[in-house]
Every structure is written in C-alpha cells, then in structure tokens.
Protein backbone atom coordinates (compact mmCIF):
# COMPACT_ATOMS: atom_id res chain seq x y z
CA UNK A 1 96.05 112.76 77.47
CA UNK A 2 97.48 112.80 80.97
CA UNK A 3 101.64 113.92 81.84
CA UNK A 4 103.27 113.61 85.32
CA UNK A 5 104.99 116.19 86.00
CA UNK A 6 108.54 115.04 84.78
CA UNK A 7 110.05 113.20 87.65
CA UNK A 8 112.39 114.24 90.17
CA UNK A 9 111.55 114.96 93.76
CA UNK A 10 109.06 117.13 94.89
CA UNK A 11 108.58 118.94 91.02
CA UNK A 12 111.86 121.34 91.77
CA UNK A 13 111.16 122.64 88.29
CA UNK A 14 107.56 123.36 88.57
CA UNK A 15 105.79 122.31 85.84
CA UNK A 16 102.87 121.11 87.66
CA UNK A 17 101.93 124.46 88.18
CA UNK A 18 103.10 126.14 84.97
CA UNK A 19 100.71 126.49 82.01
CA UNK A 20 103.39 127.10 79.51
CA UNK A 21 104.20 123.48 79.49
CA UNK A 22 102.15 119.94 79.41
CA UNK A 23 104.03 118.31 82.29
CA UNK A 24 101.77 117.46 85.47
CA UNK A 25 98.69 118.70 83.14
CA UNK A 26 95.79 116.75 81.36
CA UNK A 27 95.74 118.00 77.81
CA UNK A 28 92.48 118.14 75.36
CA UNK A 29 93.05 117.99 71.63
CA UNK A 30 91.09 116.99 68.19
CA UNK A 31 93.00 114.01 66.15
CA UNK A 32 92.64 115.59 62.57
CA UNK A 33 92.99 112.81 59.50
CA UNK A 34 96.42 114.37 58.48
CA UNK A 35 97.89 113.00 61.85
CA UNK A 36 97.95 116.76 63.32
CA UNK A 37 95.69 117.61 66.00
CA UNK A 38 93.23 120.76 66.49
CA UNK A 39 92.63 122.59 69.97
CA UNK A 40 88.85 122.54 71.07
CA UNK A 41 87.75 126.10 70.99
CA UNK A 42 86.33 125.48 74.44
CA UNK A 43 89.18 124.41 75.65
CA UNK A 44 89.80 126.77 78.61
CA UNK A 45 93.24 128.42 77.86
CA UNK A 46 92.58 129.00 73.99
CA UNK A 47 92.26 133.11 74.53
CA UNK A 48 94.66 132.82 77.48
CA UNK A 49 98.00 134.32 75.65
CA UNK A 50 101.18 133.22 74.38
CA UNK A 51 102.45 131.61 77.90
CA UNK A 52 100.03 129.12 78.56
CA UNK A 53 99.55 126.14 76.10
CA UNK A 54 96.07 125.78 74.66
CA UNK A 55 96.07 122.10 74.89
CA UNK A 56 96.07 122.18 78.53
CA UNK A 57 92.46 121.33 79.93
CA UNK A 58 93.16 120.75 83.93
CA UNK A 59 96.68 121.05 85.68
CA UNK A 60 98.23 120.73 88.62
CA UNK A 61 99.10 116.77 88.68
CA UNK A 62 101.96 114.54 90.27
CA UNK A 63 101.11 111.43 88.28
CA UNK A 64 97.50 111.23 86.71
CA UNK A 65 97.40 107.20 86.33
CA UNK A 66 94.40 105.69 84.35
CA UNK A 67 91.86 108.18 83.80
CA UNK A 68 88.20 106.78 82.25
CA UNK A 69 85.41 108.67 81.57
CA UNK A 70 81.76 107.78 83.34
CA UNK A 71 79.27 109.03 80.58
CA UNK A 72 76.17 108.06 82.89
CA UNK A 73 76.48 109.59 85.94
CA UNK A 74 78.48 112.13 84.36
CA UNK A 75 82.52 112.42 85.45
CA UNK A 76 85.90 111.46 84.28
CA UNK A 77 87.31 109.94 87.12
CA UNK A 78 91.51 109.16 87.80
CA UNK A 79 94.11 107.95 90.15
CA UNK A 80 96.93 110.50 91.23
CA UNK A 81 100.24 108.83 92.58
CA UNK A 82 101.78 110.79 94.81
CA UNK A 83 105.15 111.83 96.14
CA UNK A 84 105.85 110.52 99.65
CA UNK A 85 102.49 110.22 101.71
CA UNK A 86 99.52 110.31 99.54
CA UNK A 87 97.92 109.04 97.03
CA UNK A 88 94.78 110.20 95.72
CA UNK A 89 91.22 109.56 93.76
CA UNK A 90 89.77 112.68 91.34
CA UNK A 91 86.91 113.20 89.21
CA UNK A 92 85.81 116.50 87.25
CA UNK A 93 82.23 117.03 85.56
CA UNK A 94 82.07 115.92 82.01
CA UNK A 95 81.93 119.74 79.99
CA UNK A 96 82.78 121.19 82.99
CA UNK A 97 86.08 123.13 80.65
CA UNK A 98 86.83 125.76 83.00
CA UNK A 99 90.67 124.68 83.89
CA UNK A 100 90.54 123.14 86.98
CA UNK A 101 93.85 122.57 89.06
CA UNK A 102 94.56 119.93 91.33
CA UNK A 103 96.83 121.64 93.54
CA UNK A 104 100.34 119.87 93.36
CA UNK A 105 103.40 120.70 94.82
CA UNK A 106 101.51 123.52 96.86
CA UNK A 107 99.17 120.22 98.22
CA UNK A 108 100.45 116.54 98.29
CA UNK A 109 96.13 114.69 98.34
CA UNK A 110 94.88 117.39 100.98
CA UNK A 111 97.85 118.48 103.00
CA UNK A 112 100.28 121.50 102.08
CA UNK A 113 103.41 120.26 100.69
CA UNK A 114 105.24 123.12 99.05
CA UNK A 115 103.21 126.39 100.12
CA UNK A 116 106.02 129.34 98.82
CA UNK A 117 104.15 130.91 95.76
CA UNK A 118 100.65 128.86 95.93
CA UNK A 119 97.40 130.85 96.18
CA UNK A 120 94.93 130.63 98.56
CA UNK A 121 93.54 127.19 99.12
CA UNK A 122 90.49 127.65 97.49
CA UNK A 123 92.09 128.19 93.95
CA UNK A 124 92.38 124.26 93.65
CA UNK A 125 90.15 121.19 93.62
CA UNK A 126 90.93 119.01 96.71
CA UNK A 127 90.57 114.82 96.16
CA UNK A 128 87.60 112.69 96.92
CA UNK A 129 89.39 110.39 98.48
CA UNK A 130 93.75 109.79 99.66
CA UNK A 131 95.42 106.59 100.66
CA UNK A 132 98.57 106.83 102.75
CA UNK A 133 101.59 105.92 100.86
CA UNK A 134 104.28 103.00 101.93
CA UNK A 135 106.52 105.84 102.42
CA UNK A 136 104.50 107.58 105.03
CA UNK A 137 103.45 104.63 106.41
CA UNK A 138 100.54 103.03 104.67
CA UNK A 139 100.73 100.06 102.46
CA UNK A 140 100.01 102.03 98.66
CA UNK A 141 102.81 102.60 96.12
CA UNK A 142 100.97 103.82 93.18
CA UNK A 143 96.89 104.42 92.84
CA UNK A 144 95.29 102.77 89.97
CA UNK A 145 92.42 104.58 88.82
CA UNK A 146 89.42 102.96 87.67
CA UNK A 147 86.09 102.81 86.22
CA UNK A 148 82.52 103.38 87.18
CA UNK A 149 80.68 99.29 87.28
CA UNK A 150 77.59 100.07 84.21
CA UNK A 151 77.20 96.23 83.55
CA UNK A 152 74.44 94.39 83.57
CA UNK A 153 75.88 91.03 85.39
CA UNK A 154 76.63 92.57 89.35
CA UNK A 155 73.80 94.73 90.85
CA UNK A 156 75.52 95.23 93.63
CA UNK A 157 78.66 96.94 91.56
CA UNK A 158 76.45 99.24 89.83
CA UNK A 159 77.30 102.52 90.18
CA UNK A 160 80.47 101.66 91.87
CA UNK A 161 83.56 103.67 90.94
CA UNK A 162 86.55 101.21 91.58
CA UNK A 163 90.09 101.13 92.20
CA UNK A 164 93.03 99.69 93.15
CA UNK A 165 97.29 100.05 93.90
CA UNK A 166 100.15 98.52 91.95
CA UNK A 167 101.43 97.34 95.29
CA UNK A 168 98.69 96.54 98.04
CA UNK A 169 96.37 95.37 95.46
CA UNK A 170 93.27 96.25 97.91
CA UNK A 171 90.20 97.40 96.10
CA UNK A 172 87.96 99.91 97.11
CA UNK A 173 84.68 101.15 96.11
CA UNK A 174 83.16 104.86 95.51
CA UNK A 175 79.83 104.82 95.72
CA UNK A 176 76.99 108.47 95.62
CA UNK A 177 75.11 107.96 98.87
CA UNK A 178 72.62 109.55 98.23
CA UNK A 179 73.08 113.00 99.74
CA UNK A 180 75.89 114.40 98.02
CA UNK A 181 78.56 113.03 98.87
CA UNK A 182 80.40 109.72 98.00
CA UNK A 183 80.08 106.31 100.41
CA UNK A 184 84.08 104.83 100.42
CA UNK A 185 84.60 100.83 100.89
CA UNK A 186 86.92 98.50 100.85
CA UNK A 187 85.82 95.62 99.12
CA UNK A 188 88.81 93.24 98.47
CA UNK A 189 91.34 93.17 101.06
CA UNK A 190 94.09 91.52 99.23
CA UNK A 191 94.83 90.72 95.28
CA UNK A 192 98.13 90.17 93.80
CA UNK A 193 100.70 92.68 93.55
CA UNK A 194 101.14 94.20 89.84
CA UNK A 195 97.49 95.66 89.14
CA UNK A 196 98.04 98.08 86.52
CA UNK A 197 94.68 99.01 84.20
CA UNK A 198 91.42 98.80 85.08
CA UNK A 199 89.08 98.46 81.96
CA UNK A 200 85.73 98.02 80.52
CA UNK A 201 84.05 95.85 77.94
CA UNK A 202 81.65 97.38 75.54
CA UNK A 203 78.86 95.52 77.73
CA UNK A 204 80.22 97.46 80.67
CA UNK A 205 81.58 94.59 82.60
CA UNK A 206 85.38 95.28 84.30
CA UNK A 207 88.64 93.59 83.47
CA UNK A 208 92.21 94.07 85.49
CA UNK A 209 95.38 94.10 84.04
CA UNK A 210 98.45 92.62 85.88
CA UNK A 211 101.95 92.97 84.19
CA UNK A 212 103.97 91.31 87.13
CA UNK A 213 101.79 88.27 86.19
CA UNK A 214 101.31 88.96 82.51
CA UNK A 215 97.46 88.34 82.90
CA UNK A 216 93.72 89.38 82.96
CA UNK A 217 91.26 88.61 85.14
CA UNK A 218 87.83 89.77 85.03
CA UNK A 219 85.97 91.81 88.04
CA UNK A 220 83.38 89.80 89.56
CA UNK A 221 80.86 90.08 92.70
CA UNK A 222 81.52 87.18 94.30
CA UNK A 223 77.78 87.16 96.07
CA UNK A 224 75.96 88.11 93.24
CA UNK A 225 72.56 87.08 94.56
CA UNK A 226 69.77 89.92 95.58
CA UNK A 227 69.88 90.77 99.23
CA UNK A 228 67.74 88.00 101.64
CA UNK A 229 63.90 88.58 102.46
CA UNK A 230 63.78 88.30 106.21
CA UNK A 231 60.75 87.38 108.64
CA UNK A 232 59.98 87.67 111.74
C-alpha cells in the first residue's frame, strides 16, 4: 500500500522521513479473514522499537503513484510525483526487505532539495530515471507508473517497463540493455491528457486508463512485424 506524504509544500511536517508514521512510506501487511491485518515477520522494522511502525517496508516518498510488481525479471516498479521540478521512475528487488528509502525532502528525483538533517547521500536509493516537471520547466505534471510488457502479442514490447504523465501523456520505455543498466525511450510522443492507470490482463497484454475521457484503450505496437532481412 503506497501514502504520499500528506500534502502541503515541500513535507514541512516530515513524515516522509519519519518511521513512526505511514505518510510518504510504502507499507507491507497480511489481510487476515477477520478483516485485521498481520505484519510480515520479515518486514524490516518489526524488531525496530516502539517509534517506527512495523508496517512500513520502504520510505521516503513524495507521491508513490501506481506501483506493479514484475514477477519475471524480478522488481516492483512505481512512478513518484514530485514537488516542483521532478518527477521520477523507481524499482526495488522483489524480497529485497531491507527498508530502503527514497530520499525525499532531503532529494527532489536526484537533486538536494531540503539537506538540514539528511544523512549522507549514500543512505538513500536514487531514481532510474526523472522527468522535469511543468513547474520547472518541462511538460510532466504527475508520473504514471507502469508495468513491465510480458504478453505474448508485441515482441518488440517485451521486456519493456512503460510509463506515462497525467498531463503530457508521452510514453516512454525502460528497457535492460544488456550490461546493467537500463536503455530509456520515448516511444509515443503525444496521447491524450488524463492517463491515469496503467494495467495488465492476466495474458499480460497492457490497458490505459483515462478519467478525463472516461475510457480504456489498450497498449498496442503499432509495427508489430519482426525486424526486415536485408541484402546486399
């Protein structure tokens, strides 16, 4: 279950970086039958003392927006929306519980935002990926995090993390390259304003939610033949 961090500018309260509440955190918890929930017991705060909420499993969040897990290669994967400048694009190891934190306010995507009482740098877990926001500039208003393409239909898509904004409605494309690290593409300039879910089918094959529009539309390659045999 994902929180932002409770509104107002900037977090002037904190909570992204406080453990003794779930606001700006991702929690982890076991749906029991008697509508309570259990707490994982390796959930990574369980032990950590009366302060710091059990639930929480990673923290340090603006706005974690539509987070979906990736069972085959691996990841859970999210969008972040940020506060002025940037937005940003996440993933963690699946069973990887060991509490990461994503850095907000001390780090707005990658750049220092609010330094006075952070640690050092490397306590936190920097994005893939950021996308400048319409308010410094770029053309995003709110990342909308996606899913990893595992259908059968679009070779081409396979393997593809993708994503879009509420605003620009660009999509772009995540994709390992191979050698550690991640090849990042734009593959559809413009789409109408509104996106809000990304989503698969139980075949694996993507839908998009729009709620300006009050539609969905499916996620297609639009050249979904093989690549051409050329000779000389």
């Amino acid at each position: 279950v994902t929180f932002g961090d409770g509104g107002s500018p900037g977090d002037p309260d904190g909570h992204a970086q406080n453990l003794s509440d779930v606001l700006g955190d991702i929690i982890r918890i076991h749906p029991e039958a008697d509508s309570t929930y259990s707490i994982p017991p390796d959930n990574p705060f369980v032990n950590a003392g009366p302060d710091t909420l059990p639930e929480i499993w990673a923290s340090g969040f603006r706005n974690p927006y539509r987070f979906g897990f990736d069972t085959t290669g691996g990841y859970l994967w999210w969008g972040d929306v940020g506060q002025n400048t940037y937005d940003e694009v996440d993933q963690w190891p699946i069973g990887d519980n060991s509490g990461p934190n994503f850095g907000w306010k001390c780090y707005e995507g990658d750049v220092p935002f609010a330094l006075a009482g952070c640690q050092d740098s490397a306590a936190y877990v920097f994005p893939l990926v950021t996308h400048l926001n319409y308010l410094g500039g770029g053309n995003w208003c709110a990342a909308i995090g996606g899913r990893v393409y595992r259908g059968a239909r679009f070779d081409r898509l396979y393997g593809r993390y993708l994503y879009s904004d509420y605003c620009s409605g660009t999509f772009w494309s995540l994709l390992p390259d191979g050698a550690g690290g991640w090849t990042h593409e734009e593959v559809l300039a413009t789409s109408p304003y509104g996106l809000s879910c990304i989503a698969e089918g139980a075949d694996g094959e993507l839908f998009v939610a729009n709620n300006a529009l009050d539609r969905i539309d499916r996620i297609v390659d639009h050249c979904p033949m093989g690549p051409p045999t050329i000779d000389q």
